[in-house]
C-alpha atoms as a PDB file:
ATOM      1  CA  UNK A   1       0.000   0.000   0.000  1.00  0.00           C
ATOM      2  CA  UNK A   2       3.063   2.390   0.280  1.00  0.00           C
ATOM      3  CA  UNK A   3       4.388   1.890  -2.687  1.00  0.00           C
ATOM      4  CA  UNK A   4       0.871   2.602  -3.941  1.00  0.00           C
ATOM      5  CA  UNK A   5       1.044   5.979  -2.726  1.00  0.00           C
ATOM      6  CA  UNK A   6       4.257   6.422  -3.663  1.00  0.00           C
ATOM      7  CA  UNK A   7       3.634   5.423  -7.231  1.00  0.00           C
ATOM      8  CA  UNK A   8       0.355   7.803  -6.937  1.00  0.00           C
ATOM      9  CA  UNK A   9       2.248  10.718  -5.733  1.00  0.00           C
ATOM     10  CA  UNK A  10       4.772  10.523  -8.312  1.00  0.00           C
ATOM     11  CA  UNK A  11       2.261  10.130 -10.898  1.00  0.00           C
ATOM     12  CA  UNK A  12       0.428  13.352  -9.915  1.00  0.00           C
ATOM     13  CA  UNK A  13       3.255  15.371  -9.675  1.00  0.00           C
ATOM     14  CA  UNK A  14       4.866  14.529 -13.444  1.00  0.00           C
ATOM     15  CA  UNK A  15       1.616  15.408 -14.806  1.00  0.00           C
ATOM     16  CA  UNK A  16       0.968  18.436 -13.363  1.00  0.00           C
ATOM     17  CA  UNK A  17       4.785  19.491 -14.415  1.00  0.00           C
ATOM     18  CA  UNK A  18       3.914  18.442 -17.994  1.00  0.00           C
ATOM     19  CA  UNK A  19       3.361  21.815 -19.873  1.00  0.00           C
ATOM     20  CA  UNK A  20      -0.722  21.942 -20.852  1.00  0.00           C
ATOM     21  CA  UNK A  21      -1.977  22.411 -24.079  1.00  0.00           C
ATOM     22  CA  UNK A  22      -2.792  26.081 -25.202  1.00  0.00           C
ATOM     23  CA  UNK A  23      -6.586  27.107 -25.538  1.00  0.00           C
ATOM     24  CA  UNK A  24      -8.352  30.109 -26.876  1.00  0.00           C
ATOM     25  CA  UNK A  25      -6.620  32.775 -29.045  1.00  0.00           C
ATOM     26  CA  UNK A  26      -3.504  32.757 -27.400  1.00  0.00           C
ATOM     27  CA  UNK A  27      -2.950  29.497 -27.603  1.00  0.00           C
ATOM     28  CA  UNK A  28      -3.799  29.474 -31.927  1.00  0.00           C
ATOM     29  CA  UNK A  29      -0.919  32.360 -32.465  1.00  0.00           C
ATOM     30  CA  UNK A  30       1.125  30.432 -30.248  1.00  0.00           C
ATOM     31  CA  UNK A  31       0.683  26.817 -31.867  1.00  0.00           C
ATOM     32  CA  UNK A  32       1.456  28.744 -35.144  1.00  0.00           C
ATOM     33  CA  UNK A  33       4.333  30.254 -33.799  1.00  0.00           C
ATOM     34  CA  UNK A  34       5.696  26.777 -32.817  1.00  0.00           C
ATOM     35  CA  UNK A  35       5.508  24.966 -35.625  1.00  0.00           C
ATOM     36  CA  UNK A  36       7.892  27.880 -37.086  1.00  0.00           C
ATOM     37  CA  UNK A  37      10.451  27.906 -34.898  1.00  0.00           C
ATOM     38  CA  UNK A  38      10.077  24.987 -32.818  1.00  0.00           C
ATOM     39  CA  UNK A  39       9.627  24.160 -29.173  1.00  0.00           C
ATOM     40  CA  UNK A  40      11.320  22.852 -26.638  1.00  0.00           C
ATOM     41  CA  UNK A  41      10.255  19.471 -26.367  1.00  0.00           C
ATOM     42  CA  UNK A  42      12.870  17.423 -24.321  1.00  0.00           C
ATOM     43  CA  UNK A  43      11.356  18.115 -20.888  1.00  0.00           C
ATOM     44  CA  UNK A  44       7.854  17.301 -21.381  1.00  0.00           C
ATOM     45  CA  UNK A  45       9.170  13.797 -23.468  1.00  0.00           C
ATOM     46  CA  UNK A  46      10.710  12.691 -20.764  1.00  0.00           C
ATOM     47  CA  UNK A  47       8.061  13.650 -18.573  1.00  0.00           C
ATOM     48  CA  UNK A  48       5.040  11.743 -20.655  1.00  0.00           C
ATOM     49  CA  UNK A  49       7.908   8.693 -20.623  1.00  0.00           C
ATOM     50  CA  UNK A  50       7.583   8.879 -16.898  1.00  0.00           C
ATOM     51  CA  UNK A  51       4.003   9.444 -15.990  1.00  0.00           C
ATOM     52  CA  UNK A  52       3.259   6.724 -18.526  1.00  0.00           C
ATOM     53  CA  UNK A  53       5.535   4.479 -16.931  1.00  0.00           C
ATOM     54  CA  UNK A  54       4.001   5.476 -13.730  1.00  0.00           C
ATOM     55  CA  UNK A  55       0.401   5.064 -14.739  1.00  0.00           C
ATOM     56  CA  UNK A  56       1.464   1.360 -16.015  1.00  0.00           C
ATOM     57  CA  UNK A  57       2.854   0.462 -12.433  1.00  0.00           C
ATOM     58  CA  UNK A  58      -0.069   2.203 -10.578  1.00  0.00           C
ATOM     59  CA  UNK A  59      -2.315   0.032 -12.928  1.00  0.00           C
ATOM     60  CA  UNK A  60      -0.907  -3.394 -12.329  1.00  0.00           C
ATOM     61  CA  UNK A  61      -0.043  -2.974  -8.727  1.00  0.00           C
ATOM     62  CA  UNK A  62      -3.640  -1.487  -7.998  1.00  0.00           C
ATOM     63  CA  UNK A  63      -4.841  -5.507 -10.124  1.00  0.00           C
ATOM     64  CA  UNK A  64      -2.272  -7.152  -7.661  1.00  0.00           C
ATOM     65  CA  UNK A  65      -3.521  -5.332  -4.663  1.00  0.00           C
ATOM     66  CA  UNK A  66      -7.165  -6.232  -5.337  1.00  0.00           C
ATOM     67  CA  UNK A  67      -6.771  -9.770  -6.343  1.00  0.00           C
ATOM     68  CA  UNK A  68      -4.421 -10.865  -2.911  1.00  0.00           C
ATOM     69  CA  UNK A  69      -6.469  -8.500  -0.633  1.00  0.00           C
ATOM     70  CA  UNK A  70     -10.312  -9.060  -1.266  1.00  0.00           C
END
């Protein structure tokens, strides 16, 4: 159950450090703007590598949990 929460924790906190996706106006001249010159994208790979990664573990050990413990 620890590492549950662990795993949980860590999951929450990559993806709310993941940059979110621009909206309204501001977010159209900036999406253009990016596909000019490029962003940075070497963070937020490495972050989706993680909290994917993380949402696989909390999966199976969340399965494991509730098959042993019913």
């Amino acid at each position: 159950m620890i590492i549950q929460m662990l795993i949980s924790l860590g999951l929450i906190s990559t993806v709310l450090l993941q940059s979110g996706k621009s909206a309204g106006m501001s977010g159209a001249i900036a999406g253009g703007a990016e596909t000019f010159f490029g962003k940075k994208k070497g963070i937020d790979e490495l972050l989706n590598k993680i909290s994917a990664g993380l949402a696989i573990g909390f999966l199976l050990l969340t399965l494991i949990i509730s098959i042993f413990f019913k």
